[in-house]
N, C-alpha and C. Protein backbone atom coordinates (compact mmCIF):
# COMPACT_ATOMS: atom_id res chain seq x y z
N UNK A 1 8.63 -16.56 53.92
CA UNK A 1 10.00 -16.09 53.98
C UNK A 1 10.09 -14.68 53.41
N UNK A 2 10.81 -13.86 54.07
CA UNK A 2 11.28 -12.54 53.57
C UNK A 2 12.48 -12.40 53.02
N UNK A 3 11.82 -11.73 51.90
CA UNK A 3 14.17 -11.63 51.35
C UNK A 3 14.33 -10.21 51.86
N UNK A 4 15.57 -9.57 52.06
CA UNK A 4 16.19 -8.39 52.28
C UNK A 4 17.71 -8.85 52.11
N UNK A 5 17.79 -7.98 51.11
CA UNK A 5 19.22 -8.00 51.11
C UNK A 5 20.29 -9.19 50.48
N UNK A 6 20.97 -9.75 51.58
CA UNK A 6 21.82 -11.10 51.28
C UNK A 6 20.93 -11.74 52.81
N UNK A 7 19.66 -11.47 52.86
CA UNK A 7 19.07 -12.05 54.31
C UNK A 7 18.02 -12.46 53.19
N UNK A 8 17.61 -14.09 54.22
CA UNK A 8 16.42 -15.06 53.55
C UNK A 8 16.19 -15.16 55.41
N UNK A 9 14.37 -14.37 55.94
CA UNK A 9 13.87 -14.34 57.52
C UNK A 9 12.82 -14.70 56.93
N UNK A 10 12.72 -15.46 58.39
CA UNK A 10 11.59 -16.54 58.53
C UNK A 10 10.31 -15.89 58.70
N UNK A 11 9.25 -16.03 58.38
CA UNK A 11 7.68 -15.65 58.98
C UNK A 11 7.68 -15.08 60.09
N UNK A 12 8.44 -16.28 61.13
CA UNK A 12 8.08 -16.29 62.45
C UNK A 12 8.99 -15.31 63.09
N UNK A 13 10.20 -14.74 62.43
CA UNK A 13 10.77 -13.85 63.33
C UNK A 13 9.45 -12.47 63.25
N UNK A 14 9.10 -12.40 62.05
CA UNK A 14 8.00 -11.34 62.25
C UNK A 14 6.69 -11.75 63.10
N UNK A 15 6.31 -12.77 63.05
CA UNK A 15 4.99 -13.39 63.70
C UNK A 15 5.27 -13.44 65.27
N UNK A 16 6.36 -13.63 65.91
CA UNK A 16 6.38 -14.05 67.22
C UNK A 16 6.58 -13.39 68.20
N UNK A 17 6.13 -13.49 69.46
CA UNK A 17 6.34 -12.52 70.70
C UNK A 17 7.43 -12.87 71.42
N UNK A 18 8.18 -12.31 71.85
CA UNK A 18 9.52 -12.42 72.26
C UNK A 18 9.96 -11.86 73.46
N UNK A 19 10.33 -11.90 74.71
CA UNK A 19 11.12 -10.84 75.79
C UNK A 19 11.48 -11.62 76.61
N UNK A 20 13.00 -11.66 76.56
CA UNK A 20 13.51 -12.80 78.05
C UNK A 20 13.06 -12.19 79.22
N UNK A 21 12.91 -13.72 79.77
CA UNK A 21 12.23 -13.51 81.33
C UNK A 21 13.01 -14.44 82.12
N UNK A 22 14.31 -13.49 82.24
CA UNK A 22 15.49 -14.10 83.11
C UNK A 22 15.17 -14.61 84.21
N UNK A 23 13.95 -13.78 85.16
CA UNK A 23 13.93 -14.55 86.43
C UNK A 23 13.07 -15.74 86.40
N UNK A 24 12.42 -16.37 85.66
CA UNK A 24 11.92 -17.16 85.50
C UNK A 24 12.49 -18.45 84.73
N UNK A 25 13.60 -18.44 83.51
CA UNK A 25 14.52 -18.79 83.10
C UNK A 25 15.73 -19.10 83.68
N UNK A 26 16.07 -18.11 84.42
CA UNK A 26 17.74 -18.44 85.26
C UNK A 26 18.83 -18.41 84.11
N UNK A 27 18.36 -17.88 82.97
CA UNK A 27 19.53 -17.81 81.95
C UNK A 27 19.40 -19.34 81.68
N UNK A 28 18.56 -20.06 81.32
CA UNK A 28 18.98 -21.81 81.12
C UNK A 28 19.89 -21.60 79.53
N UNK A 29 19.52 -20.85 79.37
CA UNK A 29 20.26 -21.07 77.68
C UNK A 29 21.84 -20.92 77.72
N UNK A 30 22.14 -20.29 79.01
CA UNK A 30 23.77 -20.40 79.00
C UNK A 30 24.51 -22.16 79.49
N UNK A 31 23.50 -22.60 79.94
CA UNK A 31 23.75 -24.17 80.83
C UNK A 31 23.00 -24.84 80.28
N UNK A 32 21.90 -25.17 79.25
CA UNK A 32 21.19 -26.27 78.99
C UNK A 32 21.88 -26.76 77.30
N UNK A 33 21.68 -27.52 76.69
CA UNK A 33 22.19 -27.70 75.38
C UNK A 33 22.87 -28.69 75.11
N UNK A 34 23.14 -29.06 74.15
CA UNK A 34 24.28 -30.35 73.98
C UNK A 34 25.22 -29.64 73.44
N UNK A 35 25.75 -28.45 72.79
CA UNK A 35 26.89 -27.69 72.34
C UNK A 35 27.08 -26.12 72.92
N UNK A 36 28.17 -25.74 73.14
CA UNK A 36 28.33 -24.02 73.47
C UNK A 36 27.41 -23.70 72.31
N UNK A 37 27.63 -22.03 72.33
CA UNK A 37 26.75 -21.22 71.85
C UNK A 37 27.86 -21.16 70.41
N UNK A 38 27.20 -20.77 69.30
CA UNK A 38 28.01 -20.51 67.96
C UNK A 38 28.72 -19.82 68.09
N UNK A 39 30.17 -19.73 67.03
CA UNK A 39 31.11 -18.78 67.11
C UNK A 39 31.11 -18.62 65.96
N UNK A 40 31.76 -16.55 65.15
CA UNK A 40 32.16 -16.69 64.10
C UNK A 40 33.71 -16.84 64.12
N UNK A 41 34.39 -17.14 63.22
CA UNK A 41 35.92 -16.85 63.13
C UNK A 41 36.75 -15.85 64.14
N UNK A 42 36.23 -14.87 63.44
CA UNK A 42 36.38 -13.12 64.05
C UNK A 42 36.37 -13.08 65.83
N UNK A 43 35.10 -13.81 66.21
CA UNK A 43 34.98 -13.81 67.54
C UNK A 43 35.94 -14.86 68.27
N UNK A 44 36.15 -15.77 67.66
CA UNK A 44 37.73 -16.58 68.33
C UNK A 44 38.69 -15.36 68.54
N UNK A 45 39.21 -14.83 67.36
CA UNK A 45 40.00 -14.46 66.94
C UNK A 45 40.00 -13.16 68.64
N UNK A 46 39.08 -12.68 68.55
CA UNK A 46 38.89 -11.73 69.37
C UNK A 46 38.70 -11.98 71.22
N UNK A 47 37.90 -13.23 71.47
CA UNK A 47 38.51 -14.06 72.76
C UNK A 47 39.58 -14.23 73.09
N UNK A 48 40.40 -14.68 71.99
CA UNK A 48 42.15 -15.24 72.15
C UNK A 48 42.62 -13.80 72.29
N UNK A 49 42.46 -12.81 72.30
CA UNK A 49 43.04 -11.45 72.46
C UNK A 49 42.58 -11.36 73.68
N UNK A 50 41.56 -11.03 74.49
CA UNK A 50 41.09 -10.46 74.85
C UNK A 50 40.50 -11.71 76.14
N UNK A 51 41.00 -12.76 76.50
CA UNK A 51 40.73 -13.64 77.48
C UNK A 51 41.09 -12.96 78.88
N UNK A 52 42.46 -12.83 78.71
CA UNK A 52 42.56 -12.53 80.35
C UNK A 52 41.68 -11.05 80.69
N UNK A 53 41.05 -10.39 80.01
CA UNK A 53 40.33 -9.52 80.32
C UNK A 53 39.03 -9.67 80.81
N UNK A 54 38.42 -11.29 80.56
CA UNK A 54 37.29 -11.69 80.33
C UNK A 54 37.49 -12.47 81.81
N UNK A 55 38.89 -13.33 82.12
CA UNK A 55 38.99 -14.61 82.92
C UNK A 55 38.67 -13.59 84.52
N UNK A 56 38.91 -12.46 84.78
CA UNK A 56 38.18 -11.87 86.04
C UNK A 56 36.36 -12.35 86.58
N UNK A 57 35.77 -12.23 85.39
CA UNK A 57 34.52 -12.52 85.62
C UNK A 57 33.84 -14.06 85.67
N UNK A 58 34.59 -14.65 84.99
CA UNK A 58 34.61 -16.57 84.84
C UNK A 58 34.92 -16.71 86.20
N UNK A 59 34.17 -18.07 86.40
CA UNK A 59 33.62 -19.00 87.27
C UNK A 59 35.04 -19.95 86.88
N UNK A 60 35.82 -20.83 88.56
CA UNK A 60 36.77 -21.43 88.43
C UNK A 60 36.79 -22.90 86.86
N UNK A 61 35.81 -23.50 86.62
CA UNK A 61 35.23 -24.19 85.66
C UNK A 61 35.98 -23.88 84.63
N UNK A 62 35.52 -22.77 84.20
CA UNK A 62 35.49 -21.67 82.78
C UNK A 62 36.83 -21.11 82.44
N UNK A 63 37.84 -20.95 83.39
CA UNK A 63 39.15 -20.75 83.15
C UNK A 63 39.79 -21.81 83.28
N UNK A 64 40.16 -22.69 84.26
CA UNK A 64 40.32 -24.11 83.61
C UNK A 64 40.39 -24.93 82.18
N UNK A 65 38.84 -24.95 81.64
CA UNK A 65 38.66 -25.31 80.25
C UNK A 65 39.35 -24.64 79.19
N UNK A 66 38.77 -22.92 79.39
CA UNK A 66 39.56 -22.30 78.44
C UNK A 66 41.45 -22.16 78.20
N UNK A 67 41.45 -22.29 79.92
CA UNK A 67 42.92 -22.18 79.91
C UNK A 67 43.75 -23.38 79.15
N UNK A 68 43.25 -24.50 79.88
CA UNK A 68 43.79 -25.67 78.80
C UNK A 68 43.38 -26.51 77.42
N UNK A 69 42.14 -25.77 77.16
CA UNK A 69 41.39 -26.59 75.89
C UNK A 69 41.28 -25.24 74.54
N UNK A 70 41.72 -23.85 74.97
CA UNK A 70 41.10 -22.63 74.37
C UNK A 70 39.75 -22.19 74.78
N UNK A 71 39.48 -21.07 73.65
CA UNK A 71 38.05 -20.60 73.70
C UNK A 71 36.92 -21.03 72.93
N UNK A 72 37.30 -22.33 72.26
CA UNK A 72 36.54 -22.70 71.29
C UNK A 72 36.60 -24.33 70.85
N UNK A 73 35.61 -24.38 70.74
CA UNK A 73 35.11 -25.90 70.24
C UNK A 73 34.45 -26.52 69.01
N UNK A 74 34.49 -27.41 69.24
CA UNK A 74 33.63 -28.28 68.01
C UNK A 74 32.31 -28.50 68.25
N UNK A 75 30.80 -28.22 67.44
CA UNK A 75 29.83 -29.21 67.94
C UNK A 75 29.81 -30.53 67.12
N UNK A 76 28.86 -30.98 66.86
CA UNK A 76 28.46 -32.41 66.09
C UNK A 76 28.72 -31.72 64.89
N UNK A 77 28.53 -30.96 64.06
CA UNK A 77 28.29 -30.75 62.66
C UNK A 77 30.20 -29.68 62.70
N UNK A 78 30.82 -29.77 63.48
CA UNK A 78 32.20 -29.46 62.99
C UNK A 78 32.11 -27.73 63.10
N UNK A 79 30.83 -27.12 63.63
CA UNK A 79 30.91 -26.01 63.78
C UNK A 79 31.55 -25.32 64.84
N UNK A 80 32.19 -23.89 65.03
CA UNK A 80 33.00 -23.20 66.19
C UNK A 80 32.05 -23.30 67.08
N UNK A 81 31.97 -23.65 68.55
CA UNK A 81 30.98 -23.05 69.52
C UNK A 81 31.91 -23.11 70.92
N UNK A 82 31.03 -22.47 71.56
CA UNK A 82 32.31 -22.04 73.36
C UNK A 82 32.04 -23.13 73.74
N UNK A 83 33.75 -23.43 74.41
CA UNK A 83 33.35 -24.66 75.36
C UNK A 83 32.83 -25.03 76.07
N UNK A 84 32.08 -26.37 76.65
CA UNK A 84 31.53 -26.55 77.76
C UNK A 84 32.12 -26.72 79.28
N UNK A 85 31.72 -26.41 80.15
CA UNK A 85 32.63 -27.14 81.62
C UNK A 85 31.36 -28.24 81.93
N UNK A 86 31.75 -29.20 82.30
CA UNK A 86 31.23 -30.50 82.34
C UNK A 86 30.12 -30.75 81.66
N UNK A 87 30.39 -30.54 79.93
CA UNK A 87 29.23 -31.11 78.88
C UNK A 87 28.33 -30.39 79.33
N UNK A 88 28.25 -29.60 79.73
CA UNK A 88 26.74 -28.77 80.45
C UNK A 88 26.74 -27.31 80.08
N UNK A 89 27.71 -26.55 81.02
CA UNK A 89 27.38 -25.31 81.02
C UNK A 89 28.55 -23.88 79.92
N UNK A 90 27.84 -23.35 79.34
CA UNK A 90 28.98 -22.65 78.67
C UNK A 90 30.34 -21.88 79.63
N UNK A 91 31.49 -22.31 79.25
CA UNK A 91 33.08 -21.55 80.08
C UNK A 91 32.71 -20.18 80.55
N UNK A 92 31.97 -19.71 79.48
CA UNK A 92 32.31 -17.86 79.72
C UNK A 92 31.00 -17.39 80.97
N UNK A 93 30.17 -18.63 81.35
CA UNK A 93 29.13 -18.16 82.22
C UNK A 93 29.36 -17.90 83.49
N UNK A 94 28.89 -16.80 84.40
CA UNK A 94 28.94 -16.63 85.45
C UNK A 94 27.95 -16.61 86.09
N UNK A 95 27.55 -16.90 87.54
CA UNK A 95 26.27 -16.53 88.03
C UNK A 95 25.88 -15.12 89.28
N UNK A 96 24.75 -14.63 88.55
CA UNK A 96 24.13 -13.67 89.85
C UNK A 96 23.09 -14.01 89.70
N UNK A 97 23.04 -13.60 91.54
CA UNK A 97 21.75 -14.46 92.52
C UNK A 97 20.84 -15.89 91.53
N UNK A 98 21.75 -16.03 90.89
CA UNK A 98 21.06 -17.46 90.68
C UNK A 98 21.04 -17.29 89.37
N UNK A 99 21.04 -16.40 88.30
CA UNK A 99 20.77 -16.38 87.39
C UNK A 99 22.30 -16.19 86.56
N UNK A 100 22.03 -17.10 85.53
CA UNK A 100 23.08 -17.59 85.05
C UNK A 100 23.46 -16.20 83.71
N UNK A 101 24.65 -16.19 83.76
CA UNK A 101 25.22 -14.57 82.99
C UNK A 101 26.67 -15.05 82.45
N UNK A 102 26.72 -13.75 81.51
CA UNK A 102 27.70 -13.96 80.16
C UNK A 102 29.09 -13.28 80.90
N UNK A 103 30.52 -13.67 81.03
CA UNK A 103 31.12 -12.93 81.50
C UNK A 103 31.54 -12.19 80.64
N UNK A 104 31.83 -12.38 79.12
CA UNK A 104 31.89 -11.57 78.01
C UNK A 104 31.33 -10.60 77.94
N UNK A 105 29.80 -10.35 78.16
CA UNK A 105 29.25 -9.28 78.13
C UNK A 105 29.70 -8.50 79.68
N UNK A 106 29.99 -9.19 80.67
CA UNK A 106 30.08 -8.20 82.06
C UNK A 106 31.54 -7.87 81.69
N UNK A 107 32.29 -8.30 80.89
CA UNK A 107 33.60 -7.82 80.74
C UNK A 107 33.48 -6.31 79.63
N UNK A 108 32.67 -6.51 78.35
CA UNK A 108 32.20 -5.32 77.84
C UNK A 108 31.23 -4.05 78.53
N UNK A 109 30.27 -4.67 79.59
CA UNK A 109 29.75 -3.42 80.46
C UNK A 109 30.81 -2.70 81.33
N UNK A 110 31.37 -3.33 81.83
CA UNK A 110 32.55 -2.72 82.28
C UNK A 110 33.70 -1.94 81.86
N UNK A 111 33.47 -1.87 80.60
CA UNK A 111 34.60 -1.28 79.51
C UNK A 111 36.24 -2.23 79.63
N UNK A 112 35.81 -3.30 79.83
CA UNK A 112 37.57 -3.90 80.03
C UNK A 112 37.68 -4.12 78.26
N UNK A 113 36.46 -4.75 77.79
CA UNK A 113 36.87 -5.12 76.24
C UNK A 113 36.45 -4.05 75.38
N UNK A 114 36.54 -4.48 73.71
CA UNK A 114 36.00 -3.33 72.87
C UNK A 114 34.34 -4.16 71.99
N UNK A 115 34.27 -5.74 73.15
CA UNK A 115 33.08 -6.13 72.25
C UNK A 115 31.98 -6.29 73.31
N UNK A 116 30.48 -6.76 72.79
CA UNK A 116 29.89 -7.20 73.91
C UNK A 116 30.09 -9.28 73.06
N UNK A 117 28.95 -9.84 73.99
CA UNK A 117 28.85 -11.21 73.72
C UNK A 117 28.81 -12.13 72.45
N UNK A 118 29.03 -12.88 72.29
CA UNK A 118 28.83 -13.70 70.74
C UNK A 118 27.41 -13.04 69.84
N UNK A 119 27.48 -12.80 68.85
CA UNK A 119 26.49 -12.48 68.18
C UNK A 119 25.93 -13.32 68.18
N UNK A 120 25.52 -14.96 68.22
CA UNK A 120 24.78 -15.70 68.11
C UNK A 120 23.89 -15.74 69.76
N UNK A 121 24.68 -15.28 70.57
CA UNK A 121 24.06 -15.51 72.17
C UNK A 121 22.80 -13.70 71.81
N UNK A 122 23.56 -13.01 71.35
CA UNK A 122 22.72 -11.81 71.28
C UNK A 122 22.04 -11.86 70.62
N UNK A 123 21.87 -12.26 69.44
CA UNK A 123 20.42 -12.69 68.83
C UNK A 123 19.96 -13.84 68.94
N UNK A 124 19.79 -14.71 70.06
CA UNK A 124 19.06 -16.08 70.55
C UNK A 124 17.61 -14.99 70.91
N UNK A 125 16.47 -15.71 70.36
CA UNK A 125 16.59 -17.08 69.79
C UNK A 125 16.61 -17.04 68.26
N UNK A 126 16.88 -16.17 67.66
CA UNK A 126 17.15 -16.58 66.18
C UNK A 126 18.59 -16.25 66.12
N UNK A 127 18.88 -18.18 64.74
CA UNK A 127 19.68 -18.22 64.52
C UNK A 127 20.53 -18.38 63.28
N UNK A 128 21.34 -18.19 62.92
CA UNK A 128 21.58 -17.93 61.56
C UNK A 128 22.53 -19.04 60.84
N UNK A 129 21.85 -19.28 59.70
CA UNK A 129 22.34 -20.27 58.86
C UNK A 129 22.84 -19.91 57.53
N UNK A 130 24.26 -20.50 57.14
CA UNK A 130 24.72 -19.81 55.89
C UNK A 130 24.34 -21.06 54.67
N UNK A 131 23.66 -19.94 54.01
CA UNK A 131 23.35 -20.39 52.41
C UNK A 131 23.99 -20.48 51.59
N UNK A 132 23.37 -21.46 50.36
CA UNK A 132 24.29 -20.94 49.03
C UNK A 132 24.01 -19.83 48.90
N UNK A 133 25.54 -19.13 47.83
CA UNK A 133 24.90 -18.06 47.44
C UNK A 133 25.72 -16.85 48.83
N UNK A 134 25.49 -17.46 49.71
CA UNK A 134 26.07 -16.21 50.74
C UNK A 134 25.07 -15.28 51.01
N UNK A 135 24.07 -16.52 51.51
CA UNK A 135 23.05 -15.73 52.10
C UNK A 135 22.89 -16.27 53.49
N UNK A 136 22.10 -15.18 53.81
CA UNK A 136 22.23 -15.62 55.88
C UNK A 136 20.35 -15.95 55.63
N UNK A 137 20.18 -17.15 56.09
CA UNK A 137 18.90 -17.58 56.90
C UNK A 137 18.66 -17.51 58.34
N UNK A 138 17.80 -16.72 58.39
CA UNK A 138 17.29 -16.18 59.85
C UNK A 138 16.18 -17.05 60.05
N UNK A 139 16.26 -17.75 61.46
CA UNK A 139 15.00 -18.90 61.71
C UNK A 139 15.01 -18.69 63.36
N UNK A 140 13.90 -18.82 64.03
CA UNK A 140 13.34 -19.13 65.09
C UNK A 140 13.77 -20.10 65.67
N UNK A 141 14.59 -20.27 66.51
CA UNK A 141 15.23 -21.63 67.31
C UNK A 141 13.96 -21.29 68.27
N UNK A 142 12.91 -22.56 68.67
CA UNK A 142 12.00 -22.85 69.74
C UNK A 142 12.68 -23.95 70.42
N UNK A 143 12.56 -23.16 71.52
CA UNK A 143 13.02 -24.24 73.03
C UNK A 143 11.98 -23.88 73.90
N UNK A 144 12.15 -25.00 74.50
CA UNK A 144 11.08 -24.79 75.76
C UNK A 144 11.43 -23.95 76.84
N UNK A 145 13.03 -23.83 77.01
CA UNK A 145 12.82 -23.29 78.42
C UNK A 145 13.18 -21.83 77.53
N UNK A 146 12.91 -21.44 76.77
CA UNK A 146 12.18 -19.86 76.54
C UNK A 146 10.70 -19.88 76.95
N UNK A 147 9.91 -20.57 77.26
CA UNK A 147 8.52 -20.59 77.24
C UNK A 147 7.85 -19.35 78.11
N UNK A 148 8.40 -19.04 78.80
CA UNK A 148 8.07 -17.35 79.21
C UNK A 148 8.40 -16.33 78.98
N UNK A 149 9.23 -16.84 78.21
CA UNK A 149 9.54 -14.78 77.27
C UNK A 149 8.60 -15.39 76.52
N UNK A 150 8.43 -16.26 75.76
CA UNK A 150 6.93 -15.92 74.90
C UNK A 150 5.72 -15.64 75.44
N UNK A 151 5.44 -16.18 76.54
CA UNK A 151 4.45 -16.01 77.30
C UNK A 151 4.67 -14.37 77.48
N UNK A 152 5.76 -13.57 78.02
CA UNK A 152 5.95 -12.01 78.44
C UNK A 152 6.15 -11.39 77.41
N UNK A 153 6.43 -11.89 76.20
CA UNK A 153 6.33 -10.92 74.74
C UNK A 153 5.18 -11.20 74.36
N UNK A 154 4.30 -12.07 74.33
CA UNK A 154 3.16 -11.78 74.27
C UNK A 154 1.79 -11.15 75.07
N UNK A 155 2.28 -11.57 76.31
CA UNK A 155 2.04 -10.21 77.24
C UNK A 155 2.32 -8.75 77.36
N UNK A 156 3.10 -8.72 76.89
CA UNK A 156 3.81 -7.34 76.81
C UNK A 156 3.30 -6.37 75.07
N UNK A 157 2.99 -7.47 74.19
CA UNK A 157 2.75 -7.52 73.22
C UNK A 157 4.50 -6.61 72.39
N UNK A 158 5.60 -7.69 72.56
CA UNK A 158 6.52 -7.26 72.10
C UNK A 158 7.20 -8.08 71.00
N UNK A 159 7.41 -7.99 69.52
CA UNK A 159 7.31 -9.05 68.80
C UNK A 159 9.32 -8.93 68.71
N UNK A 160 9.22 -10.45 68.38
CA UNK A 160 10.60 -10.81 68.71
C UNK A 160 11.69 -9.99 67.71
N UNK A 161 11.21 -9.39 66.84
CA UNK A 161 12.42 -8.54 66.10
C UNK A 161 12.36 -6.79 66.54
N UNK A 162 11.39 -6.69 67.48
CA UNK A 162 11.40 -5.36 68.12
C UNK A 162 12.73 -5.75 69.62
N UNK A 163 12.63 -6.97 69.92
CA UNK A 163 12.99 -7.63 71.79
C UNK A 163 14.75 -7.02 71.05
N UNK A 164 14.45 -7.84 69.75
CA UNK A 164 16.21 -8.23 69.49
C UNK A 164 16.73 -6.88 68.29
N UNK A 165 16.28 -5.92 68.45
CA UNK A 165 16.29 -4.86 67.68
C UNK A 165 18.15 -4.13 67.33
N UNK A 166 18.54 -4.18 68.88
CA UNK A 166 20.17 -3.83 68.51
C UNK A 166 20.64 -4.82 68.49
N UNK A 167 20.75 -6.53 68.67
CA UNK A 167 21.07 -7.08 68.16
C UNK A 167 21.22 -7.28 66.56
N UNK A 168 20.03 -7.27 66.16
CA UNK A 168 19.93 -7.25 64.49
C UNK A 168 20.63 -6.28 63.69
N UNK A 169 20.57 -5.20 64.49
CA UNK A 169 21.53 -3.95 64.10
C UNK A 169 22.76 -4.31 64.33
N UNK A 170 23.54 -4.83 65.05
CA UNK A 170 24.70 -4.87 65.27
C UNK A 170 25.17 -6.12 64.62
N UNK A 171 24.66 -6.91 64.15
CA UNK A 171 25.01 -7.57 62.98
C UNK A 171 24.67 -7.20 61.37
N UNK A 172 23.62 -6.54 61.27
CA UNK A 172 23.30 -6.44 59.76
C UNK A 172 23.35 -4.57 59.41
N UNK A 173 23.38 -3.49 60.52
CA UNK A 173 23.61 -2.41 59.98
C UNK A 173 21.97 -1.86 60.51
N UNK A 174 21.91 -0.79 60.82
CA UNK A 174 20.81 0.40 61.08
C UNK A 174 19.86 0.58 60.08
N UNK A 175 20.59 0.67 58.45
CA UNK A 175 19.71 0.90 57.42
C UNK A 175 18.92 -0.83 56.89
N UNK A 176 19.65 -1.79 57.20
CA UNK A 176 19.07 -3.20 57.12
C UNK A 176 18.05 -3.27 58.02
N UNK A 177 18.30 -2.99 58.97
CA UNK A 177 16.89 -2.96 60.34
C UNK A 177 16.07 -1.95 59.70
N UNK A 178 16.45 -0.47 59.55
CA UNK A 178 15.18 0.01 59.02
C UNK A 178 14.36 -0.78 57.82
N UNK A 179 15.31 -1.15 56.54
CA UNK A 179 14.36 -1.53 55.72
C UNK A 179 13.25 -3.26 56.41
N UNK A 180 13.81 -3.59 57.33
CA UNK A 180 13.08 -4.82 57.87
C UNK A 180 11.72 -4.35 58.80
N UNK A 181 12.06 -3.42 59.18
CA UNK A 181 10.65 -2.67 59.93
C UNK A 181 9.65 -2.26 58.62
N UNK A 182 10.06 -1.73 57.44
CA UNK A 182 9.67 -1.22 56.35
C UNK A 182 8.99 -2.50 56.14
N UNK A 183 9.29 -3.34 55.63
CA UNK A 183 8.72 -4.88 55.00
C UNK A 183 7.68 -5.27 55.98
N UNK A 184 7.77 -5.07 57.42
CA UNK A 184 7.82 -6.14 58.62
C UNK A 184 5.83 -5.24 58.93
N UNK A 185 6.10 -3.94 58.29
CA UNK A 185 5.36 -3.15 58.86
C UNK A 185 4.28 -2.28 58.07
N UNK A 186 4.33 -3.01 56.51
CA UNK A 186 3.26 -2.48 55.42
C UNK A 186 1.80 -3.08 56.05
């Protein structure tokens, strides 16, 4: 384990090879799971603003749910996560040529919003757990159907905190990422 900061990271975010390999994947991580993807507070807060900006790019499913259930759910452990449309697939997903996509984020490439996707979808596969103390634990969620971005980050020889680099930044700050390259890289 590495400390930095109010951060307790795992070995393996430094040890592991990392690079989605969408066409081989199909995005399963937006449709496979037993719960949506995590939410913080902030990011409800910021859906419920900012839905009908998002509901252009949603799939008929996904506005439905959200329209009558909200943007947010319960999993098993009582945590925020996006709803599902039929126990399966996350509301906010859309598909091209087959490959399954965030409409949140196609609503931020587009400049309609002022965010991109859930911070927890942008740094998959690590995920973050709050500590005592008010510390964030950073850990390696392994799934199988990542099994070829590991296979292509290790081909590529790209280790998973280089893949997820502005992610990490855009949750913990530029000078937190530098000092993690610093540690990551004696």
């Amino acid at each position: 384990m590495i400390h930095l900061d109010n951060t307790i990271i795992s070995d393996d975010i430094r040890d592991s090879f990392f690079c989605c390999d969408l066409d081989s994947c199909k995005g399963a991580c937006c449709v496979e799971g037993d719960a949506g993807a995590p939410l913080e507070e902030l990011e409800i807060s910021l859906l419920e603003d900012y839905l009908d900006l998002i509901f252009p790019y949603m799939l008929y499913g996904g506005k439905q749910v959200t329209g009558s259930s909200g943007v947010f759910d319960y999993d098993a452990a009582g945590n925020y996560v996006t709803p599902l449309v039929n126990e399966r697939e996350c509301a906010f997903v859309y598909f091209d040529n087959g490959i399954a996509r965030c409409a949140i984020e196609k609503a931020f490439q587009e400049k309609a919003i002022p965010f991109p996707k859930p911070v927890s979808c942008h740094l998959y596969p690590i995920r973050i757990r709050q500590m005592p103390g008010g510390h964030d634990a950073l850990n390696y969620h392994k799934w199988s159907i990542c099994k070829k971005a590991v296979e292509k980050g290790y081909r590529e020889k790209v280790q998973m905190y280089r893949f997820l680099d502005q992610a990490l930044i855009r949750n913990y700050g530029r000078a937190w990422y530098n000092r993690l390259l610093k540690l990551f890289e004696q």
